[in-house]
PDB file of N, CA and C in Angstrom:
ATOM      1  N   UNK A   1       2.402  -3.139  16.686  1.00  0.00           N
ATOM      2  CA  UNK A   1       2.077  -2.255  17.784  1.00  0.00           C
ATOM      3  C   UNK A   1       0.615  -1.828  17.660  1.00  0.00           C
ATOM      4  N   UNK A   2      -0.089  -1.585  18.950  1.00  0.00           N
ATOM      5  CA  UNK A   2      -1.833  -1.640  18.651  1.00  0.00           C
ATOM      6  C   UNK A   2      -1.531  -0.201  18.394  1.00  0.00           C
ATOM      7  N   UNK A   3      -2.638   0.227  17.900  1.00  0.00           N
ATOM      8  CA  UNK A   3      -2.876   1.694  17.585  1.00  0.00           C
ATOM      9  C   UNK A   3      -3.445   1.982  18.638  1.00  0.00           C
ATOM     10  N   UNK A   4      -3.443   3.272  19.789  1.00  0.00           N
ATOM     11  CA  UNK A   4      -4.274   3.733  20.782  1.00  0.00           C
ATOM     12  C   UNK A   4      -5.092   5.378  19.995  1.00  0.00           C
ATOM     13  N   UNK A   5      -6.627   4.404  20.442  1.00  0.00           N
ATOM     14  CA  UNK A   5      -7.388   5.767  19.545  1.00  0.00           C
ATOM     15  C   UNK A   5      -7.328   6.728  20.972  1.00  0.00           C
ATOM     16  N   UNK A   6      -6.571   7.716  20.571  1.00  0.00           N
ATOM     17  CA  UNK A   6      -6.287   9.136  21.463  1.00  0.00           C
ATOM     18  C   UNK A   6      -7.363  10.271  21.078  1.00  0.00           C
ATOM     19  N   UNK A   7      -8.702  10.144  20.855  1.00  0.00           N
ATOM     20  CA  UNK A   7      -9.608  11.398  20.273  1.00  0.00           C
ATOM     21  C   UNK A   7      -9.907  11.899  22.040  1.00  0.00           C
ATOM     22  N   UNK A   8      -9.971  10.956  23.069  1.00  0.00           N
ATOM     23  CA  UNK A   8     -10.271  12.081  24.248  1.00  0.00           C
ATOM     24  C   UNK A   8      -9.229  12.406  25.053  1.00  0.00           C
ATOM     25  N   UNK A   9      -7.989  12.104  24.600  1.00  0.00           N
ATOM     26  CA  UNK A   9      -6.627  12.858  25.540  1.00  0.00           C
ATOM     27  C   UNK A   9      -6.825  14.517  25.349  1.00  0.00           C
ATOM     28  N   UNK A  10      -6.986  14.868  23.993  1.00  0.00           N
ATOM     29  CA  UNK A  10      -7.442  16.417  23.917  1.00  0.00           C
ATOM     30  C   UNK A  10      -8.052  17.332  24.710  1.00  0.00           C
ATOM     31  N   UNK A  11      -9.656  17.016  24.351  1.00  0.00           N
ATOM     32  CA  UNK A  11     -10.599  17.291  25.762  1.00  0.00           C
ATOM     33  C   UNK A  11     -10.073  17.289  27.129  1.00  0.00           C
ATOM     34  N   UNK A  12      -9.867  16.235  27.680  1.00  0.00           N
ATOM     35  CA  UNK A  12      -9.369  15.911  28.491  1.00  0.00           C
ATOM     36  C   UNK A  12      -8.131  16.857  29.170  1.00  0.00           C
ATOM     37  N   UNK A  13      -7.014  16.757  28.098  1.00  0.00           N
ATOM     38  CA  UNK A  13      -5.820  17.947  28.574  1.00  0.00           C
ATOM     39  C   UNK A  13      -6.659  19.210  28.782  1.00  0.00           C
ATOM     40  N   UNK A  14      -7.404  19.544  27.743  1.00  0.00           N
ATOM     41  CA  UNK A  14      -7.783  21.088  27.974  1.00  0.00           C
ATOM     42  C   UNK A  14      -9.117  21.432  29.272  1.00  0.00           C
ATOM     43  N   UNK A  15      -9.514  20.703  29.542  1.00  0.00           N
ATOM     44  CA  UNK A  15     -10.240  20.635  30.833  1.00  0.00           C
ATOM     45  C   UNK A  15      -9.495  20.990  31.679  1.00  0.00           C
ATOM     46  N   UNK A  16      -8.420  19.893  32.472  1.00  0.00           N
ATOM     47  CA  UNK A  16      -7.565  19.474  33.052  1.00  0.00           C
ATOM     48  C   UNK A  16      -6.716  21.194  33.074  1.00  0.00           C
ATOM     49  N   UNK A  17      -5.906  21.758  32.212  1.00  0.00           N
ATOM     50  CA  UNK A  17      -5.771  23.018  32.356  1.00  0.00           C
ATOM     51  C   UNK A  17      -6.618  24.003  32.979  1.00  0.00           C
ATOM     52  N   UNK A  18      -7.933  23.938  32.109  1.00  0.00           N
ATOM     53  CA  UNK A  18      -8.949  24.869  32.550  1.00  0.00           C
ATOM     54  C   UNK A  18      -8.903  24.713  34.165  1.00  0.00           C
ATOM     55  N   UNK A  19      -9.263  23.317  34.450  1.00  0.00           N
ATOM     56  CA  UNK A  19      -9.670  23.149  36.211  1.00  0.00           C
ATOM     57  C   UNK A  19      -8.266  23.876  36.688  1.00  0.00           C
ATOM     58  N   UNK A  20      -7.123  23.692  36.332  1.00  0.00           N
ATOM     59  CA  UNK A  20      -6.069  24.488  37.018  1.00  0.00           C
ATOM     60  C   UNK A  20      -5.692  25.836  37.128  1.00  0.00           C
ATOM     61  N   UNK A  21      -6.109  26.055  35.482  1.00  0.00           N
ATOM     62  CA  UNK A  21      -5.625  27.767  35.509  1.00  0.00           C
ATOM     63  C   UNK A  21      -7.002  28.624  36.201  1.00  0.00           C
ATOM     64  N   UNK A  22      -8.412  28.432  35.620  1.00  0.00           N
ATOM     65  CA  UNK A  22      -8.902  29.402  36.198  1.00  0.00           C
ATOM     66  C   UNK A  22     -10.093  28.257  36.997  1.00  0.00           C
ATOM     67  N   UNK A  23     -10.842  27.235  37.162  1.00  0.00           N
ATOM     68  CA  UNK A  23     -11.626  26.999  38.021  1.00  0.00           C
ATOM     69  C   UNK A  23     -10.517  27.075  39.562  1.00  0.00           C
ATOM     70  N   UNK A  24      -9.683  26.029  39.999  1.00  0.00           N
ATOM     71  CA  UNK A  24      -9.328  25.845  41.401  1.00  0.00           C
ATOM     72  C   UNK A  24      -9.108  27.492  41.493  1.00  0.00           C
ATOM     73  N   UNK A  25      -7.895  28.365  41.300  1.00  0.00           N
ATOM     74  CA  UNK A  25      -7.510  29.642  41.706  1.00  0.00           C
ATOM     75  C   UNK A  25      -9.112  30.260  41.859  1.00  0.00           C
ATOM     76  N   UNK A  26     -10.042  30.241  40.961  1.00  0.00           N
ATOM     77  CA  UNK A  26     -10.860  31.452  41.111  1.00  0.00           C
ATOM     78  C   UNK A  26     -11.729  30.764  42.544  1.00  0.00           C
ATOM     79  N   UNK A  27     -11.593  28.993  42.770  1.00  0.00           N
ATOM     80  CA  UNK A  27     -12.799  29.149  43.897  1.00  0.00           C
ATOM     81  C   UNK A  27     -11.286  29.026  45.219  1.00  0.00           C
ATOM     82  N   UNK A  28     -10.066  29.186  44.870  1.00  0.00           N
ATOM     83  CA  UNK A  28      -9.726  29.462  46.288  1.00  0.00           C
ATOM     84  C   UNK A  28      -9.437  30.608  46.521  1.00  0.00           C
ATOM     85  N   UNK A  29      -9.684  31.673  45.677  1.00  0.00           N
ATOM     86  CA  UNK A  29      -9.688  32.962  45.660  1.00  0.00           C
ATOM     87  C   UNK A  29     -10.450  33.486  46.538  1.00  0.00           C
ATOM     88  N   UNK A  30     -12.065  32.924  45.968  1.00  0.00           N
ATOM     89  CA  UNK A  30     -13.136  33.753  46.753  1.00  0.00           C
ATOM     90  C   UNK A  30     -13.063  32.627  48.144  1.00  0.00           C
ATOM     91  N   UNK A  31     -12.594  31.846  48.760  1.00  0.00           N
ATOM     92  CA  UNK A  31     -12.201  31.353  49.736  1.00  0.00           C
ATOM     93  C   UNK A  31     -11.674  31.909  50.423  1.00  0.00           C
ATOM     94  N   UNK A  32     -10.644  32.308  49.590  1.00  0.00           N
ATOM     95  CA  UNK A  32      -9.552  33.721  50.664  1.00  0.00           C
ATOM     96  C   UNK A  32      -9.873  34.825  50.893  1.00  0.00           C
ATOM     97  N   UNK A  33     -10.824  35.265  49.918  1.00  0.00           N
ATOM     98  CA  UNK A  33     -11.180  36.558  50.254  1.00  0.00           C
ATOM     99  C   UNK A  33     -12.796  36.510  51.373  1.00  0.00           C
ATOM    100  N   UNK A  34     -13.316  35.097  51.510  1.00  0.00           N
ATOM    101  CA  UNK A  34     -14.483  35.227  52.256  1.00  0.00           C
ATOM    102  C   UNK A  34     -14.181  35.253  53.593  1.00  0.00           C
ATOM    103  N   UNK A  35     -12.976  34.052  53.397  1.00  0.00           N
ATOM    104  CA  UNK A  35     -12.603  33.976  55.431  1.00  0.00           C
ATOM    105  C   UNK A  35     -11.557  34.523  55.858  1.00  0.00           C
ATOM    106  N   UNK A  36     -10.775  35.058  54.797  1.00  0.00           N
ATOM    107  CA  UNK A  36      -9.492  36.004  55.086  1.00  0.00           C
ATOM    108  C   UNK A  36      -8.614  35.106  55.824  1.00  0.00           C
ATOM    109  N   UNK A  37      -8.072  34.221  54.868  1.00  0.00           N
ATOM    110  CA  UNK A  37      -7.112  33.295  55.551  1.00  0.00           C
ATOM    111  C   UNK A  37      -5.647  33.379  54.605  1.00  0.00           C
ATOM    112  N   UNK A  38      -4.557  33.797  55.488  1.00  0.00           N
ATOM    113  CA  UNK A  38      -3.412  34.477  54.850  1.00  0.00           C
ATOM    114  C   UNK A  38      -2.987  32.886  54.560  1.00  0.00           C
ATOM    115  N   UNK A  39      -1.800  32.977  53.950  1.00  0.00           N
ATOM    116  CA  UNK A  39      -0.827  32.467  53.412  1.00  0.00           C
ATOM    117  C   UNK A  39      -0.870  31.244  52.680  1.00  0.00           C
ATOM    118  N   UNK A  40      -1.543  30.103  53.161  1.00  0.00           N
ATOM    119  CA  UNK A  40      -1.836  28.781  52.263  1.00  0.00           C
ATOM    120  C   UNK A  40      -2.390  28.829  51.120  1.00  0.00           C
ATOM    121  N   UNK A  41      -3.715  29.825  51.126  1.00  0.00           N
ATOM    122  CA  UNK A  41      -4.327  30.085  50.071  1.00  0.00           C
ATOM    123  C   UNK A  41      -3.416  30.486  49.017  1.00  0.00           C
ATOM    124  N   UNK A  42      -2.789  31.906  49.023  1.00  0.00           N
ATOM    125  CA  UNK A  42      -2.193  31.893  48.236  1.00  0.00           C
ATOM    126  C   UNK A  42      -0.959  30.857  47.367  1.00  0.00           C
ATOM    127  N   UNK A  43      -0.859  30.072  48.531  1.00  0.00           N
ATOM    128  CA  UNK A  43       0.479  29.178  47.645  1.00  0.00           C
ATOM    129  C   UNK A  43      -0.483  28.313  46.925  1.00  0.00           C
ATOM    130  N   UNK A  44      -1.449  27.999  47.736  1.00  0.00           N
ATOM    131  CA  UNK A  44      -2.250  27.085  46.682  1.00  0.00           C
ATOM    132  C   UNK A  44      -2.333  27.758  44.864  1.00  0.00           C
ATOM    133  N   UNK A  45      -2.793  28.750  45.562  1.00  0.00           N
ATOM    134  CA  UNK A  45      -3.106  29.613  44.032  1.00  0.00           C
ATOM    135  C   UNK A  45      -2.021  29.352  43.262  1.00  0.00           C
ATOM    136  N   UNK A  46      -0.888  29.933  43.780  1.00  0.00           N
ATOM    137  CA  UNK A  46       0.652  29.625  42.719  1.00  0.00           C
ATOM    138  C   UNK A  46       0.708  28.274  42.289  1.00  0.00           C
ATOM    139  N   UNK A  47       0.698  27.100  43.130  1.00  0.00           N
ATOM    140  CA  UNK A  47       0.990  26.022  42.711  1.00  0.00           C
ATOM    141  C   UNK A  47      -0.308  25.851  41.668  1.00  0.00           C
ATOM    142  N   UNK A  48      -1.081  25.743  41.632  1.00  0.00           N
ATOM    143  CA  UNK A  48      -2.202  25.355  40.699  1.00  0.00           C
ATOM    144  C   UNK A  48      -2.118  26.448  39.303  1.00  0.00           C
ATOM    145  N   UNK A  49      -2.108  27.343  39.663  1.00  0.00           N
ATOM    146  CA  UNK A  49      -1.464  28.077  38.106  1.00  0.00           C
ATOM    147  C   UNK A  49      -0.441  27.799  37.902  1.00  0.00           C
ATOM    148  N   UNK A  50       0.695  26.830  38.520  1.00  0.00           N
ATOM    149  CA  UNK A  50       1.845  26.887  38.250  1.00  0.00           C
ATOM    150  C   UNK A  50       2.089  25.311  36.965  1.00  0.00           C
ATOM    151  N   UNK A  51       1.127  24.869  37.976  1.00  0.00           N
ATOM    152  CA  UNK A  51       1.048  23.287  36.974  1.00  0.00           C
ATOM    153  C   UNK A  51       0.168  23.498  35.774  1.00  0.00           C
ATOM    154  N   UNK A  52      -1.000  24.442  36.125  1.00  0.00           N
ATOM    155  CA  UNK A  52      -1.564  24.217  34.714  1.00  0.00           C
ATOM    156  C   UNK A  52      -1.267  25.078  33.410  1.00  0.00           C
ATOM    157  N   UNK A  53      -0.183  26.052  34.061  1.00  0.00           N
ATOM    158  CA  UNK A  53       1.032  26.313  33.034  1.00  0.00           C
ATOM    159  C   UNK A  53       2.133  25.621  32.316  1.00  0.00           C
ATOM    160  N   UNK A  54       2.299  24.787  32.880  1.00  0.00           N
ATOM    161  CA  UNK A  54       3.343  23.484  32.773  1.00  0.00           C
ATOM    162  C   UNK A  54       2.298  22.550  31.921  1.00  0.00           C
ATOM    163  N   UNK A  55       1.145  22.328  32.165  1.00  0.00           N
ATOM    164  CA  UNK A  55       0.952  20.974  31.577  1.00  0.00           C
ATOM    165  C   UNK A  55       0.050  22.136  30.222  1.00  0.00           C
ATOM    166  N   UNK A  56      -0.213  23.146  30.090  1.00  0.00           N
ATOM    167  CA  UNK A  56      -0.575  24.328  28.668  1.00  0.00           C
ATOM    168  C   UNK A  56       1.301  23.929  28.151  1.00  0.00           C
ATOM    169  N   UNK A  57       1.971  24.367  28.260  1.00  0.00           N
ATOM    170  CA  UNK A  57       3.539  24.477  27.704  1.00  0.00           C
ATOM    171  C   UNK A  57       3.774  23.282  27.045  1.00  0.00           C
ATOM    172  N   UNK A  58       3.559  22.317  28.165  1.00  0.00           N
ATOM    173  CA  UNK A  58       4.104  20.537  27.619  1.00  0.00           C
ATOM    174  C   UNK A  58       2.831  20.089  26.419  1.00  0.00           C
ATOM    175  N   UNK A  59       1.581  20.776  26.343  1.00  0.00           N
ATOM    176  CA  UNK A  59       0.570  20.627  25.454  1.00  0.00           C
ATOM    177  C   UNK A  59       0.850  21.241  24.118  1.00  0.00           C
ATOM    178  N   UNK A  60       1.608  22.612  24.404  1.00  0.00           N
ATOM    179  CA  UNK A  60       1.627  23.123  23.206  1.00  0.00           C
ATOM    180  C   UNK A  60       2.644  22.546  22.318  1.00  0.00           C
ATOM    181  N   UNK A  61       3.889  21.683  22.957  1.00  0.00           N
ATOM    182  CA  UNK A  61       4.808  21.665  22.706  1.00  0.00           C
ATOM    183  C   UNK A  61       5.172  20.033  21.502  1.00  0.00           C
ATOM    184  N   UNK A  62       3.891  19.824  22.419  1.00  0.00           N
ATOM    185  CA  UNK A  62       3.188  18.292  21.736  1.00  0.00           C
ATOM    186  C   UNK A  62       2.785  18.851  20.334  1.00  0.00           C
ATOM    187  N   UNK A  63       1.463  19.475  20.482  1.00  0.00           N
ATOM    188  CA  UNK A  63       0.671  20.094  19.545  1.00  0.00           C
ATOM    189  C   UNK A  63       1.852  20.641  17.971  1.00  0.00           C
ATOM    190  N   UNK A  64       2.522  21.337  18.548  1.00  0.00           N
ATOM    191  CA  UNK A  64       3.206  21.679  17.332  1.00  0.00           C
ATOM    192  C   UNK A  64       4.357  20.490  16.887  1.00  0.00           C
ATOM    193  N   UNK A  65       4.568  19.129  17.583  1.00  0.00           N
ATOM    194  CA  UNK A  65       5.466  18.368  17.385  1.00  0.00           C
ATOM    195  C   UNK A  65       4.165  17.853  16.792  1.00  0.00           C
ATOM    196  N   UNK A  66       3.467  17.537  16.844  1.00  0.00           N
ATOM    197  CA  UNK A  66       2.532  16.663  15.792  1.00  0.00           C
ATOM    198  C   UNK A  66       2.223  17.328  14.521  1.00  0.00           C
ATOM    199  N   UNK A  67       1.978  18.743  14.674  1.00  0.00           N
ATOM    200  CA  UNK A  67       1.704  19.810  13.341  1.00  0.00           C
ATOM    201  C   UNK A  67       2.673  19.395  12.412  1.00  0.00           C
ATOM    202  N   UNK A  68       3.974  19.367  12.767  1.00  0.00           N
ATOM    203  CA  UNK A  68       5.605  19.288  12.036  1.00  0.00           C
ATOM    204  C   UNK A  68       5.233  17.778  11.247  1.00  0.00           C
ATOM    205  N   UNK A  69       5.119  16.996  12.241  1.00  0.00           N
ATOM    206  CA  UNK A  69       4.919  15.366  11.793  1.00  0.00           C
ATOM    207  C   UNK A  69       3.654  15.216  10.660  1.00  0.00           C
ATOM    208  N   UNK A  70       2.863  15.976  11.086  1.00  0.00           N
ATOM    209  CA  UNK A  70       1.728  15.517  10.015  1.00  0.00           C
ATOM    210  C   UNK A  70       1.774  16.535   8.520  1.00  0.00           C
ATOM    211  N   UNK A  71       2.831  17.804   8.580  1.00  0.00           N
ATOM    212  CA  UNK A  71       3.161  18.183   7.676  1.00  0.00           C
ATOM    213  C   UNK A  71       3.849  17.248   6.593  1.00  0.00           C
ATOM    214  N   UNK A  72       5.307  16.853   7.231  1.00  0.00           N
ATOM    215  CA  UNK A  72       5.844  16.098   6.511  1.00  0.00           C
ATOM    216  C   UNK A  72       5.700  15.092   5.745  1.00  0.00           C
ATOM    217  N   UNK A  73       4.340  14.297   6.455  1.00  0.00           N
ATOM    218  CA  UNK A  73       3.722  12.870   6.403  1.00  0.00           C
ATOM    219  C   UNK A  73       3.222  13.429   5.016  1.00  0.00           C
ATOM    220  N   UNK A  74       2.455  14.679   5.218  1.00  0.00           N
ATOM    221  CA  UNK A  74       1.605  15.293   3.805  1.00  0.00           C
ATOM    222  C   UNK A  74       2.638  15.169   2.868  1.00  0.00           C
ATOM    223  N   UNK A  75       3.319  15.995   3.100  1.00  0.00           N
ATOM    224  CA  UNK A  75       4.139  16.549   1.824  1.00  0.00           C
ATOM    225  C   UNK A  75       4.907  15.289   1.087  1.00  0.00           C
ATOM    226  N   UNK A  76       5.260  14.230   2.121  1.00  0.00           N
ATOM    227  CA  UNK A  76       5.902  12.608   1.710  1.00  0.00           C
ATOM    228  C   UNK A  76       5.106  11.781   0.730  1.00  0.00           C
ATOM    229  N   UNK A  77       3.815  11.871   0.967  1.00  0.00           N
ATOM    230  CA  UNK A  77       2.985  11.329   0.482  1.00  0.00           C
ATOM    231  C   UNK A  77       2.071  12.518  -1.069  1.00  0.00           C
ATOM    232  N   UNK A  78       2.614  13.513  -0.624  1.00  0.00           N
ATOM    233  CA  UNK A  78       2.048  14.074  -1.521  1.00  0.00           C
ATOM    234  C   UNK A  78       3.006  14.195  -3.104  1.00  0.00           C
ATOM    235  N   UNK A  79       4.495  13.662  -2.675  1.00  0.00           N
ATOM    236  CA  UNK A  79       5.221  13.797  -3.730  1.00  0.00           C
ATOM    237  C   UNK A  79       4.924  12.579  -4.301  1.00  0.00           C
ATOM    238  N   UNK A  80       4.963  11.583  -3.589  1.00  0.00           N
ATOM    239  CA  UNK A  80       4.534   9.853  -4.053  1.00  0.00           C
ATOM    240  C   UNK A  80       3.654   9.244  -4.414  1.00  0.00           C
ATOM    241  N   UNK A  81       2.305  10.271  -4.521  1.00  0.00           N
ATOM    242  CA  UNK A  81       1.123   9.682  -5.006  1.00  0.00           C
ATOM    243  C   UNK A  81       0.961   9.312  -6.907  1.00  0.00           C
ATOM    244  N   UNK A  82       1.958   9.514  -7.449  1.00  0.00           N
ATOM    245  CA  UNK A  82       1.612   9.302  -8.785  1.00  0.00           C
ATOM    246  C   UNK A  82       2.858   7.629  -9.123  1.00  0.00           C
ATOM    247  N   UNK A  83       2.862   6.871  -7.926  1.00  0.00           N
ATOM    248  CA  UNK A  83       3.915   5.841  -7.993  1.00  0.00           C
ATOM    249  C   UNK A  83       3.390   4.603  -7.815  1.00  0.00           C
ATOM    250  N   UNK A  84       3.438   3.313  -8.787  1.00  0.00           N
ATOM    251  CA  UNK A  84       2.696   2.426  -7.971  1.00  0.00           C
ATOM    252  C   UNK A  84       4.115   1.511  -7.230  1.00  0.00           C
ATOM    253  N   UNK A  85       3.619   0.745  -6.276  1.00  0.00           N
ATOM    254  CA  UNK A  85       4.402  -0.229  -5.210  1.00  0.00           C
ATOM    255  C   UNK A  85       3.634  -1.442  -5.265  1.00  0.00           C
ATOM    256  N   UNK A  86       5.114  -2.049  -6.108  1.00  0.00           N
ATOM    257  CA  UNK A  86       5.082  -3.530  -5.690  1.00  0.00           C
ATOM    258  C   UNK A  86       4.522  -4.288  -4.642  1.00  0.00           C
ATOM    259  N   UNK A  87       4.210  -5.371  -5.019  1.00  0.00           N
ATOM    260  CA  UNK A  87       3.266  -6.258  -3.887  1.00  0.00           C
ATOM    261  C   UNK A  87       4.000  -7.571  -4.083  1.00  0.00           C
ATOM    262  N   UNK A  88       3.491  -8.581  -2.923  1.00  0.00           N
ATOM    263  CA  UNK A  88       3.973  -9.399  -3.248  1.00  0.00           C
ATOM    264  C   UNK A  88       3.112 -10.327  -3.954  1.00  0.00           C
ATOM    265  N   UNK A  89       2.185 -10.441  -4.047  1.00  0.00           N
ATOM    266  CA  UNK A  89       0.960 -11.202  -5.288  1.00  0.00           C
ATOM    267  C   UNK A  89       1.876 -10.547  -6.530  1.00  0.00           C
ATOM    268  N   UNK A  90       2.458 -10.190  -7.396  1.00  0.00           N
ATOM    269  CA  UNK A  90       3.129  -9.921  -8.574  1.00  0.00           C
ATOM    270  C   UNK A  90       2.033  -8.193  -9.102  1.00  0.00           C
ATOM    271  N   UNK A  91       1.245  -7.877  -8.067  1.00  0.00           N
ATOM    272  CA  UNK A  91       0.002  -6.990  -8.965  1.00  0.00           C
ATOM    273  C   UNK A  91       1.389  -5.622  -7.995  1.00  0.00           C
ATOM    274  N   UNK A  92       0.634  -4.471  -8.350  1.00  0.00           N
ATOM    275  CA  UNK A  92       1.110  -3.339  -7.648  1.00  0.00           C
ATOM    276  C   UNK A  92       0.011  -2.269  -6.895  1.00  0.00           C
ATOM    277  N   UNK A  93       0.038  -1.672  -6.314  1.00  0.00           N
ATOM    278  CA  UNK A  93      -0.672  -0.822  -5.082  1.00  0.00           C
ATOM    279  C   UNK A  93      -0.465   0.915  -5.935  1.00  0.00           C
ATOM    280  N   UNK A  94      -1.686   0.821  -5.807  1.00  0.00           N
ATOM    281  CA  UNK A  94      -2.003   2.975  -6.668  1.00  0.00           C
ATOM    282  C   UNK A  94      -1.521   3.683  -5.350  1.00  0.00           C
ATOM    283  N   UNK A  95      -0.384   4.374  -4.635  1.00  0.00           N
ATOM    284  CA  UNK A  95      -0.122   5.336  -4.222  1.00  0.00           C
ATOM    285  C   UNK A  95      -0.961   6.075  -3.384  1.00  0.00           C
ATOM    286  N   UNK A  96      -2.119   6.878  -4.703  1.00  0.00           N
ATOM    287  CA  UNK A  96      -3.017   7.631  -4.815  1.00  0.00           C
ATOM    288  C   UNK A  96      -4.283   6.772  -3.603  1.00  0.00           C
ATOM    289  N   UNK A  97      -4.723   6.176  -4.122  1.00  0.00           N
ATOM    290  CA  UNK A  97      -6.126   5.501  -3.902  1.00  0.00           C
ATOM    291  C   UNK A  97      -6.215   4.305  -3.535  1.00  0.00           C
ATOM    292  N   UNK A  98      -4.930   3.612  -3.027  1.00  0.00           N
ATOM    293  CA  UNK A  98      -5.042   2.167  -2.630  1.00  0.00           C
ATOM    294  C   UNK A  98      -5.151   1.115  -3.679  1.00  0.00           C
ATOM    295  N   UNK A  99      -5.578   1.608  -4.588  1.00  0.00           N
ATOM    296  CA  UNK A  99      -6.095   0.210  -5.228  1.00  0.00           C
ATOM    297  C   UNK A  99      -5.042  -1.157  -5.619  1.00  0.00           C
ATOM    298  N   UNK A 100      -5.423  -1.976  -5.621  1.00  0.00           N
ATOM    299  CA  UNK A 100      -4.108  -3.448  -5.058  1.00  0.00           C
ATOM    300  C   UNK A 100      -4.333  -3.912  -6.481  1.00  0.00           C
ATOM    301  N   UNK A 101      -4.917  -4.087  -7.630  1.00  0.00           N
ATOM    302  CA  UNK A 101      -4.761  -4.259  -8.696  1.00  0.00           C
ATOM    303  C   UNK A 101      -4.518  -3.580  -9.723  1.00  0.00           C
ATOM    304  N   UNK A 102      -3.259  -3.231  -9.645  1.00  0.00           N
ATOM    305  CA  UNK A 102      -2.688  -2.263 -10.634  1.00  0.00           C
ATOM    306  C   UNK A 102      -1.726  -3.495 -10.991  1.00  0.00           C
ATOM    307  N   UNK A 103      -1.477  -3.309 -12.282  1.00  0.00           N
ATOM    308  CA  UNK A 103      -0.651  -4.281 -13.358  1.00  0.00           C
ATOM    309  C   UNK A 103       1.046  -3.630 -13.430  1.00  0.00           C
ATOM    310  N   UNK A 104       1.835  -4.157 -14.325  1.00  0.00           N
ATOM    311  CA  UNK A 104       3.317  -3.031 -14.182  1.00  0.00           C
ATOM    312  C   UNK A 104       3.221  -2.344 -15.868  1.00  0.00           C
ATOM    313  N   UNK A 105       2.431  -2.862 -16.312  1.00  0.00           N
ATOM    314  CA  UNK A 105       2.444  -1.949 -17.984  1.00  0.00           C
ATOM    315  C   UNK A 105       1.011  -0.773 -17.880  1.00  0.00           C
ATOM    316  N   UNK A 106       0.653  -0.958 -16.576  1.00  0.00           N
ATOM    317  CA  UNK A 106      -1.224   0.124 -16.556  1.00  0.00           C
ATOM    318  C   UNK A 106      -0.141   1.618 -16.523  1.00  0.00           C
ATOM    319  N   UNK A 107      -0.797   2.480 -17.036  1.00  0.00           N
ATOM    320  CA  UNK A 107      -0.071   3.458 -17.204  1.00  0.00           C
ATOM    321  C   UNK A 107      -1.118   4.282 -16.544  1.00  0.00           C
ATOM    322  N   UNK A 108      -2.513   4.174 -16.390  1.00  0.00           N
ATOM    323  CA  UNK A 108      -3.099   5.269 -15.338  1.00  0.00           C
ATOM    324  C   UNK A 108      -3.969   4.400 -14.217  1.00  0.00           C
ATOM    325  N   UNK A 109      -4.496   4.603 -13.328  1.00  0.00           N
ATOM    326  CA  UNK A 109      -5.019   3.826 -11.858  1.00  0.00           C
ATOM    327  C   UNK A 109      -6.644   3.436 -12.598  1.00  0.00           C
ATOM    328  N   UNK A 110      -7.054   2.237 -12.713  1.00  0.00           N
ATOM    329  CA  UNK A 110      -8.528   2.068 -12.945  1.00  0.00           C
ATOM    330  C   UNK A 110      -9.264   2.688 -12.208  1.00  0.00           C
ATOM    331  N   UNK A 111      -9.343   2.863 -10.815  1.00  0.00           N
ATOM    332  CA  UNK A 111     -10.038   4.123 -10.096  1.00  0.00           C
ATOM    333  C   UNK A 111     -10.242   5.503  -9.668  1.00  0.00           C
ATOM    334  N   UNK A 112      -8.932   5.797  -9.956  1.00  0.00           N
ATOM    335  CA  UNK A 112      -8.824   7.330  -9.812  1.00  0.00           C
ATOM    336  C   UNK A 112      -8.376   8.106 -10.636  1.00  0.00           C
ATOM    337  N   UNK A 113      -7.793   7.254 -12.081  1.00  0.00           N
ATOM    338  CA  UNK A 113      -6.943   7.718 -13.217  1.00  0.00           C
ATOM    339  C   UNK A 113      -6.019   8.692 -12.953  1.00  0.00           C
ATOM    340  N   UNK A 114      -4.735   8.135 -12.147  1.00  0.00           N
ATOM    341  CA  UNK A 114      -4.531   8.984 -11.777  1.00  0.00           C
ATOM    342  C   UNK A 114      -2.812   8.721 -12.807  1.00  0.00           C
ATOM    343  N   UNK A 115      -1.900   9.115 -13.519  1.00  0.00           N
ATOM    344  CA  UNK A 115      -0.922   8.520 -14.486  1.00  0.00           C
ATOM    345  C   UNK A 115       0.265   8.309 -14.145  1.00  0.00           C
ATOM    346  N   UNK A 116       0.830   7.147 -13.704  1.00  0.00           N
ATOM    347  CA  UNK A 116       2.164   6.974 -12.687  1.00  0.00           C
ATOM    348  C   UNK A 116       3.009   7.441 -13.922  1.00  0.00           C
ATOM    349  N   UNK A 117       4.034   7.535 -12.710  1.00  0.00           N
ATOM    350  CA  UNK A 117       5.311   7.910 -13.034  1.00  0.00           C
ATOM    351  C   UNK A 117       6.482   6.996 -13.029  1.00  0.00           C
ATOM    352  N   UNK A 118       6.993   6.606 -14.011  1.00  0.00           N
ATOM    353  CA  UNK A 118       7.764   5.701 -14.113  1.00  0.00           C
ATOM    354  C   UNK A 118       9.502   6.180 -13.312  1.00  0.00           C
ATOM    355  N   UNK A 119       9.967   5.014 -12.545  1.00  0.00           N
ATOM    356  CA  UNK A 119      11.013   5.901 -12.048  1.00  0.00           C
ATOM    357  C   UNK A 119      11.825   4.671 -11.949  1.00  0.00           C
TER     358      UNK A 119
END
């Protein structure tokens, strides 16, 4: 599966709010209040704070579903870093630091010395 680099969905969402919650309402505000035009205006107003409440909610809701995920990811990896993993070349993989030439009798990582744990 390709990886999609997501660094401007962020920006992007929080703009996208901004233009809803306070740019559109504040310029159809002073719209309504310049030409004094009842009723559309205001629904406009509701609907546009209404979505960019909805898409703040569905943001936050993301936001802390990724917080949870990248906790766990830590803490998974943080119990497993003193382990090396088999490869299929016969060598093993440091946990810690990547390194792909680790032996099965090395008892600490040539690069990061870091001292596996036999399990």
């Amino acid at each position: 599966m390709k990886k999609i680099d997501s660094l401007h969905f962020g920006p992007t969402i929080v703009l996208c709010i901004a233009m809803l919650l306070l740019i559109i309402p504040f310029c159809l505000y002073v719209l309504w209040k310049a030409f004094n035009i009842q009723g559309t205006i205001l629904i406009a107003i509701k609907v546009s704070m209404g979505l960019g409440l909805l898409i703040l909610f569905v943001f936050i809701i993301i936001l802390a579903i990724e917080f949870r995920q990248d906790k766990r990811l830590y803490l998974y990896h943080k119990n497993r870093r003193n382990i090396k993993i088999p490869l299929a070349n016969g060598f093993y993989e440091c946990e810690n630091c990547g390194n792909t030439k680790v032996n099965l009798d090395d008892k600490y990582c040539s690069i990061c010395n870091i001292k596996f744990i036999d399990k």
